[in-house]
N, C-alpha and C. Protein backbone atom coordinates (compact mmCIF):
# COMPACT_ATOMS: atom_id res chain seq x y z
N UNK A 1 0.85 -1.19 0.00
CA UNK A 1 0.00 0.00 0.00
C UNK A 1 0.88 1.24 0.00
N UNK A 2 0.22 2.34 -0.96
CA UNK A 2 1.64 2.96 -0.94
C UNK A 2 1.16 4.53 -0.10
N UNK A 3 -0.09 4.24 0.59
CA UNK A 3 -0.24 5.36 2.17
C UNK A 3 -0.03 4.44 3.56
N UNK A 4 1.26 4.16 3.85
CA UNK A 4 1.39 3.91 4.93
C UNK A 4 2.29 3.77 6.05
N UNK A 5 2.44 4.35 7.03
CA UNK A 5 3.76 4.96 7.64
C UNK A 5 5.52 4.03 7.48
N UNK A 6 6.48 5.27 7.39
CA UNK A 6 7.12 5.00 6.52
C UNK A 6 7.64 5.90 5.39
N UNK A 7 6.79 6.00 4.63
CA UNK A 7 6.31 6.89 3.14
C UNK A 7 6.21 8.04 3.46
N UNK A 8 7.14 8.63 2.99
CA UNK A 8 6.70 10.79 2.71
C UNK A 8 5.47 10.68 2.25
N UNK A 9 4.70 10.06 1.32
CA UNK A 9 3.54 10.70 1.02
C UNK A 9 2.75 10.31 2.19
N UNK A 10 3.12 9.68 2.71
CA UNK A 10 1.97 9.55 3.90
C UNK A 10 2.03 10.61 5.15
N UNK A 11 3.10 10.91 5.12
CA UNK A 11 3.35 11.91 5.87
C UNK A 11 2.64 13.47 5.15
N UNK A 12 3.16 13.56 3.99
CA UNK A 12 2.57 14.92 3.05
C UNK A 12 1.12 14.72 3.34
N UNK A 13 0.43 13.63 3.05
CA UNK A 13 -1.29 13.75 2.71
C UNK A 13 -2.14 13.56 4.16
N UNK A 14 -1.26 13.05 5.02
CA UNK A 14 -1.95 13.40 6.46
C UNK A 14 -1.45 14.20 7.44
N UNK A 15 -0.28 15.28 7.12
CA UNK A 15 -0.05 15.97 7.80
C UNK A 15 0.75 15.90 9.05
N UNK A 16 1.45 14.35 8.77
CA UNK A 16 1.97 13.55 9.97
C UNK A 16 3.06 14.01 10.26
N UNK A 17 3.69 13.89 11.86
CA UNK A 17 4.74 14.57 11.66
C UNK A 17 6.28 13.49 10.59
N UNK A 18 6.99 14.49 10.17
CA UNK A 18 8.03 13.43 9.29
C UNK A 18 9.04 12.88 9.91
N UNK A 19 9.14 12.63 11.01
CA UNK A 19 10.15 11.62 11.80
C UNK A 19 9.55 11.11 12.03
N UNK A 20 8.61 10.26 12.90
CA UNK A 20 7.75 9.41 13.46
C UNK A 20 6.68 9.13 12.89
N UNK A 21 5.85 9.91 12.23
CA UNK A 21 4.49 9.78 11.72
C UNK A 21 3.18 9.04 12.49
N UNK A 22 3.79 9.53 14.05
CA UNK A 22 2.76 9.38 15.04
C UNK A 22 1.53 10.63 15.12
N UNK A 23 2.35 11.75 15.28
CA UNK A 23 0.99 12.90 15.59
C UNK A 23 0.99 13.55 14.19
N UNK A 24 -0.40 14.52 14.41
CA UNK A 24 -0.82 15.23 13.58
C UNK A 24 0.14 16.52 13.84
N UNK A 25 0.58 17.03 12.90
CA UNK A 25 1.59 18.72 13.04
C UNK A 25 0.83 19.46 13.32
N UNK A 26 -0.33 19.77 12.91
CA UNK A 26 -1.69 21.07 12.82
C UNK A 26 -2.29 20.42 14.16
N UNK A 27 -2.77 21.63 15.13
CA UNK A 27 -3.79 21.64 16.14
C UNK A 27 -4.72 21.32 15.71
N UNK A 28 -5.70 21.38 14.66
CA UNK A 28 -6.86 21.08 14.02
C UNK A 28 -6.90 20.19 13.00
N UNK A 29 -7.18 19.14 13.07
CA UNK A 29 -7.68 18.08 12.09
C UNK A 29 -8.22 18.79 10.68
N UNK A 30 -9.13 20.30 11.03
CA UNK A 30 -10.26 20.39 9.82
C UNK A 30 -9.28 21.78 9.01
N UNK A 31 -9.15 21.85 8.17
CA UNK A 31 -8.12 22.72 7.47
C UNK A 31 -8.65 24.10 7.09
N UNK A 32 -10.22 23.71 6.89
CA UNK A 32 -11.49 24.83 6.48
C UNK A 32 -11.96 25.21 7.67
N UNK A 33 -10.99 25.16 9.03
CA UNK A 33 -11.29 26.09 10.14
C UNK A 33 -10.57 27.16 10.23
N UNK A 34 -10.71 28.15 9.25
CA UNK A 34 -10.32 29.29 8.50
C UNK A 34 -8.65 30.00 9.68
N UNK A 35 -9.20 30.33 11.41
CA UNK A 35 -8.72 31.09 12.01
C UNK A 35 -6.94 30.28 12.34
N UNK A 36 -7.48 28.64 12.17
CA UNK A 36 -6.70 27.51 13.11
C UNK A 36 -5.78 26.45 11.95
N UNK A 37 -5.59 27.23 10.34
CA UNK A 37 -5.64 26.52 9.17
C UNK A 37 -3.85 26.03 9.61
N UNK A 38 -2.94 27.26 9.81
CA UNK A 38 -2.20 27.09 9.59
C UNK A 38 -0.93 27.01 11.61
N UNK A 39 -2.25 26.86 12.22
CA UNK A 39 -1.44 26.85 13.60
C UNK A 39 -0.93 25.13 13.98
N UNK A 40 0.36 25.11 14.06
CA UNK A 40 0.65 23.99 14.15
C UNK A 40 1.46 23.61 16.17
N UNK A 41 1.97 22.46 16.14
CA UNK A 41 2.30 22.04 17.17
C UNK A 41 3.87 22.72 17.23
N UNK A 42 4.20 22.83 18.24
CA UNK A 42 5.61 23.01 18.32
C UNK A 42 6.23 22.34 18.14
N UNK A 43 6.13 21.08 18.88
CA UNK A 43 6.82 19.89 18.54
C UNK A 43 5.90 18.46 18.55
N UNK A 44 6.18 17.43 17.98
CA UNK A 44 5.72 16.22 18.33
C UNK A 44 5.66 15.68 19.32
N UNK A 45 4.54 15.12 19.79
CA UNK A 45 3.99 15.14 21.39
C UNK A 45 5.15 13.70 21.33
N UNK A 46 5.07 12.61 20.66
CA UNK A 46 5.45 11.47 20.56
C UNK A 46 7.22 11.20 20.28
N UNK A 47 7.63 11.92 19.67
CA UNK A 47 9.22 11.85 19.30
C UNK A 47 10.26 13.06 19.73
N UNK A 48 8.78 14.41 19.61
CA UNK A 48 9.99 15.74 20.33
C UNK A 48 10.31 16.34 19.14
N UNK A 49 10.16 16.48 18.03
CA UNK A 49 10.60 16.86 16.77
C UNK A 49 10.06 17.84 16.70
N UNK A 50 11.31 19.24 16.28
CA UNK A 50 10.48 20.08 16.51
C UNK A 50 10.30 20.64 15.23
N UNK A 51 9.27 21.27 14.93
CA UNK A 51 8.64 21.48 13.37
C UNK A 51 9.07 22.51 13.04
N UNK A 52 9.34 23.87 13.27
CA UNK A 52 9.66 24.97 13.16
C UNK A 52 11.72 24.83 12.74
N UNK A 53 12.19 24.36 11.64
CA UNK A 53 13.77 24.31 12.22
C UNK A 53 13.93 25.14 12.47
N UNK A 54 13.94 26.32 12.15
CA UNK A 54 14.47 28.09 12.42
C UNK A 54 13.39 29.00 12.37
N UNK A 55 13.96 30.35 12.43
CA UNK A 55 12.42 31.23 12.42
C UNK A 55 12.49 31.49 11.01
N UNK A 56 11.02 31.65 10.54
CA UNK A 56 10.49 32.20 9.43
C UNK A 56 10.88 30.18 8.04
N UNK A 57 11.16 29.43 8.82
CA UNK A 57 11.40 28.35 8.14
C UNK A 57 10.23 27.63 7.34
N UNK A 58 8.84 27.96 7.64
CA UNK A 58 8.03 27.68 6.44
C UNK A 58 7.45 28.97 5.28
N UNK A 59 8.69 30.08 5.52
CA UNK A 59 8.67 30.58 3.93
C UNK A 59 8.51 30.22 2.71
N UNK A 60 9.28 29.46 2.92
CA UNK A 60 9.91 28.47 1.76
C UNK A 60 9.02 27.72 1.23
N UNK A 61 8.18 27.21 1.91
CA UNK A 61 6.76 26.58 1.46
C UNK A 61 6.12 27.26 0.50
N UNK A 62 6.03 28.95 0.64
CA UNK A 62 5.42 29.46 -0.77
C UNK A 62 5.91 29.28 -1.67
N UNK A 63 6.80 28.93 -2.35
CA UNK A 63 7.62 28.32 -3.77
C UNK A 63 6.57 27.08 -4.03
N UNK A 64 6.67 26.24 -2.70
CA UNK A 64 5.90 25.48 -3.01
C UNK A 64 4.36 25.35 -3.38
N UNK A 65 3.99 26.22 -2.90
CA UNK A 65 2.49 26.47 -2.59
C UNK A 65 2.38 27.24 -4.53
N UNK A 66 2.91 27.75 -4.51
CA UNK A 66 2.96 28.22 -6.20
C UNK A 66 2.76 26.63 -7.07
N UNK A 67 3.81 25.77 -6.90
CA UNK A 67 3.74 24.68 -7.80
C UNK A 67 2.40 23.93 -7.61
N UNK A 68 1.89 23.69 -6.26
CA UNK A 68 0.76 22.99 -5.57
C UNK A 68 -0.47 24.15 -6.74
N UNK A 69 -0.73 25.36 -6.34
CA UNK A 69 -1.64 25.67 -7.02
C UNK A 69 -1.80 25.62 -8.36
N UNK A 70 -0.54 25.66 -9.23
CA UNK A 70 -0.64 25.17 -10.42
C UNK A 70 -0.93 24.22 -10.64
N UNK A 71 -0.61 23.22 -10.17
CA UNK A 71 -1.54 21.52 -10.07
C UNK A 71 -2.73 21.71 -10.16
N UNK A 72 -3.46 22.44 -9.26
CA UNK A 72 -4.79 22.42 -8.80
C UNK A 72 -5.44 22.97 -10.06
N UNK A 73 -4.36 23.99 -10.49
CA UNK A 73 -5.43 24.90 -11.78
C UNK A 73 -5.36 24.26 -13.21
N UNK A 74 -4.21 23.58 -12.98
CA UNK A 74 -3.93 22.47 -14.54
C UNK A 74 -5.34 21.16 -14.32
N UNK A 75 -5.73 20.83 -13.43
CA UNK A 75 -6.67 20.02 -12.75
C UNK A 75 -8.20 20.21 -13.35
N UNK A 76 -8.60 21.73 -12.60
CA UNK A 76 -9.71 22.42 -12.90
C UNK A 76 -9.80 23.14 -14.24
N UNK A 77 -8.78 22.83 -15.47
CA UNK A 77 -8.39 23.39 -16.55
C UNK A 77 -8.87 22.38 -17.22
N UNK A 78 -8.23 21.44 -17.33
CA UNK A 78 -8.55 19.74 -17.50
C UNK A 78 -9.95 19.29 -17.84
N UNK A 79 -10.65 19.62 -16.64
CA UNK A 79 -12.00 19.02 -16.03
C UNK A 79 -12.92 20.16 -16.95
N UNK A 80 -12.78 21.40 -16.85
CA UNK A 80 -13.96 21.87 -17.63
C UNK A 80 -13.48 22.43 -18.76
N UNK A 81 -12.61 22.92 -19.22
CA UNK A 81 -12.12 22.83 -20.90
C UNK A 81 -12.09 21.88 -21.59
N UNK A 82 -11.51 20.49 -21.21
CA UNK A 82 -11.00 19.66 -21.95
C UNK A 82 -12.69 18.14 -22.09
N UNK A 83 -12.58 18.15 -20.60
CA UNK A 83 -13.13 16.98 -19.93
C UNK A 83 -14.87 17.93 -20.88
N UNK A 84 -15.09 18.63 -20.42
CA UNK A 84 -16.65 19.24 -20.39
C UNK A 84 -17.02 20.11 -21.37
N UNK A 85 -15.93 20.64 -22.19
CA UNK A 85 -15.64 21.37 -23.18
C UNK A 85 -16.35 22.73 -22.73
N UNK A 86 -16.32 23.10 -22.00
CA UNK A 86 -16.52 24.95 -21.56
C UNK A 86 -16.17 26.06 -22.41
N UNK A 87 -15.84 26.79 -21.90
CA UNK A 87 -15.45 27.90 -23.09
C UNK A 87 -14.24 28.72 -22.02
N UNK A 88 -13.50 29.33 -22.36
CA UNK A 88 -11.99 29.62 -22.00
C UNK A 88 -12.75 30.61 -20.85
N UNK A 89 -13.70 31.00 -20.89
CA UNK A 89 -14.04 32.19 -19.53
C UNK A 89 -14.40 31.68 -18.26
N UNK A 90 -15.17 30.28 -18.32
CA UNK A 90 -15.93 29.57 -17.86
C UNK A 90 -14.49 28.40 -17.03
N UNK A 91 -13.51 28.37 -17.89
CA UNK A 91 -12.69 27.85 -17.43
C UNK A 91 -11.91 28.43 -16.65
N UNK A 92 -11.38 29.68 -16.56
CA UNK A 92 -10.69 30.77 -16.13
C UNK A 92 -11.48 30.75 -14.69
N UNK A 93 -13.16 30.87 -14.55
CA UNK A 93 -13.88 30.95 -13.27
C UNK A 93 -13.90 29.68 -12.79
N UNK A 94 -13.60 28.79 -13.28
CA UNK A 94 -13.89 27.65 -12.50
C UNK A 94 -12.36 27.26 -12.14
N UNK A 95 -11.11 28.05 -12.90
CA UNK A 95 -9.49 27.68 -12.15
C UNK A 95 -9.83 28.84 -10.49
N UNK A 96 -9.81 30.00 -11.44
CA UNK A 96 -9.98 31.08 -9.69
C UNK A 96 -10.98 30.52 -8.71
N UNK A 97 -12.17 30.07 -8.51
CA UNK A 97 -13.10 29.47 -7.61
C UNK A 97 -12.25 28.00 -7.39
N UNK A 98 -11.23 27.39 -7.77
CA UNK A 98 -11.15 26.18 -7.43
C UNK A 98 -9.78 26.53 -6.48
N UNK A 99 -9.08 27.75 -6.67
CA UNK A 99 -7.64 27.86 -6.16
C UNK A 99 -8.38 28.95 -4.99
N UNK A 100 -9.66 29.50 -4.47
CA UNK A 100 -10.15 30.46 -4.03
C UNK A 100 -10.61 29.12 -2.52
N UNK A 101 -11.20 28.70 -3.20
CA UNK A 101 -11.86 26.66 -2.31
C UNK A 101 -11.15 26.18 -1.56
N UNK A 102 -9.76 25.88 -2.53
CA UNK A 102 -9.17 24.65 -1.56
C UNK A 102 -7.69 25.25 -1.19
N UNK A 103 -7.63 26.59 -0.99
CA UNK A 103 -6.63 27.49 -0.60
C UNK A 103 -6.00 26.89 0.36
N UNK A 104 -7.06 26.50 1.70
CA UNK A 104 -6.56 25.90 3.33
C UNK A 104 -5.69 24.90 3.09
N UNK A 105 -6.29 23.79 2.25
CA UNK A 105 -5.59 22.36 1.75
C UNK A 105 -3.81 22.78 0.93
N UNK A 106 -4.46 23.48 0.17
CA UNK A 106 -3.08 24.08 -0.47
C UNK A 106 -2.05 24.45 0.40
N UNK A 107 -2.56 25.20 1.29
CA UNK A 107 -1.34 25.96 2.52
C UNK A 107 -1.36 24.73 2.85
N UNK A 108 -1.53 24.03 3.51
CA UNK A 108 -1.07 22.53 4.62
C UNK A 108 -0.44 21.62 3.85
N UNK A 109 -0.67 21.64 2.51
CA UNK A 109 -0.15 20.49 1.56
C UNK A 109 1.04 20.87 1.62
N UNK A 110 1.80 22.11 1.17
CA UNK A 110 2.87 22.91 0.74
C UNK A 110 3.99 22.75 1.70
N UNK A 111 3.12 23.27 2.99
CA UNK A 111 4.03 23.15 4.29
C UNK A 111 4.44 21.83 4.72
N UNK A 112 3.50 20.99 4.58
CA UNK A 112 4.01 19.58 4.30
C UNK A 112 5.09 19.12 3.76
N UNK A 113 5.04 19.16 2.66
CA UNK A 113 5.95 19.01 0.97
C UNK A 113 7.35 19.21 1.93
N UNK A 114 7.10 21.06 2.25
CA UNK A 114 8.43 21.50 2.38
C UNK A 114 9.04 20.79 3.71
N UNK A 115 8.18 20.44 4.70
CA UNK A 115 9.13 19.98 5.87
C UNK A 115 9.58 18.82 5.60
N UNK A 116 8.70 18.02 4.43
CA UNK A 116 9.51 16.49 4.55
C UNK A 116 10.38 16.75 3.74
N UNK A 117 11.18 17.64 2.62
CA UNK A 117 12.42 17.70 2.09
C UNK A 117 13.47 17.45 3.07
N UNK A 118 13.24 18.29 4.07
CA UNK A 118 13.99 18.69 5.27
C UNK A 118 14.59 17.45 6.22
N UNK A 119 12.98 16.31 6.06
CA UNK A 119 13.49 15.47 7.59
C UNK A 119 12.71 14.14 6.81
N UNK A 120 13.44 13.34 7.22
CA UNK A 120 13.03 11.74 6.72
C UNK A 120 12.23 11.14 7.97
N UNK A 121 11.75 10.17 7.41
CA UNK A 121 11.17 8.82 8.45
C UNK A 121 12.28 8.10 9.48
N UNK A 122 12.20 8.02 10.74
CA UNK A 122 13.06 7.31 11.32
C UNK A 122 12.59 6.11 12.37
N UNK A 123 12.65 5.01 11.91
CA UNK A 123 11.80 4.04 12.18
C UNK A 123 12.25 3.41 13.90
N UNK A 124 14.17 3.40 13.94
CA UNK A 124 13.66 3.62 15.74
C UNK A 124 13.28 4.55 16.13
N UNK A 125 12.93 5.82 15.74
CA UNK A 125 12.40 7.00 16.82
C UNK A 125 10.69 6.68 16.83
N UNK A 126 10.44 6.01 15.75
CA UNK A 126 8.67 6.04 15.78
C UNK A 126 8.19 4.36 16.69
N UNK A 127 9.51 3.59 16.93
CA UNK A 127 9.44 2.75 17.85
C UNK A 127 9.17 2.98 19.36
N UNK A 128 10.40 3.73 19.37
CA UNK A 128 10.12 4.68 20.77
C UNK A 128 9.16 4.71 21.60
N UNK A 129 8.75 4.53 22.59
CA UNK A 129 7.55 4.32 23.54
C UNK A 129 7.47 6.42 24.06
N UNK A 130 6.48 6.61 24.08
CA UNK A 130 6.41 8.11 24.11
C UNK A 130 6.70 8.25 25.81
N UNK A 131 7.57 9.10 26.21
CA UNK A 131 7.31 9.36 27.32
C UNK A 131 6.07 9.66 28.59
N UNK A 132 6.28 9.16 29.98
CA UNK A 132 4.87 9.40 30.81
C UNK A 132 5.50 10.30 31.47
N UNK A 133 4.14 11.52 31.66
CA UNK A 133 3.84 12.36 32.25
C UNK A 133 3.95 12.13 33.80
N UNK A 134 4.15 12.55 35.15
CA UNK A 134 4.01 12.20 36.06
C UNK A 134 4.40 11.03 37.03
């Protein structure tokens, strides 16, 4: 199966953290909770990894977030020009309403992308028994 821990993409498409791929990076599961899209954990509750390497370190993600939305608009270009045969205006509103939609997903995908360049899977740290509290 090729979503399952281990795998950068599994890490990219659930937001997992990329050493362990025990916790979620984002405080919020729902991405279309507009205020909470892009607030993440400091570190991994489970391994300690901390997400932030330096300050201002998911800049860099907008490079990415550029390529991600071009996907999205080559996608929605696809689907009603090609796929539905629309007319070039109709296509144009349905690329801006589709990159306008799934904006939240886009930011989290990107930031994703970019931290797993950064940090691989490490299979004794996701062995690791998480530390107890108390």
């Amino acid at each position: 199966m090729i979503l399952k821990k281990g795998n950068k993409l599994y890490s990219i498409l659930a937001g997992k953290c990329p050493k362990c791929h025990h916790e979620l990076m984002y405080k919020t599961r729902n991405a279309y909770q507009l205020s909470q899209t892009l607030k993440m954990h400091e570190r991994c509750g489970h391994c300690q990894t901390k997400y932030k390497i330096e300050p201002s370190f998911f800049y860099g993600s907008m490079y990415v977030s550029y390529g991600v939305g071009i996907g999205f608009s080559m996608v929605a270009f696809i689907l009603t020009f090609i796929i539905f045969e629309t007319s070039l205006v109709l296509s144009f509103i349905a690329i801006v309403c589709t990159l306008i939609g799934f904006m939240p997903i886009i930011m989290r995908l990107s930031r994703n992308i970019w931290i797993n360049l950064f940090m691989s899977y490490d299979a004794e740290l996701a062995k690791k028994k998480q530390p107890q509290n108390g």
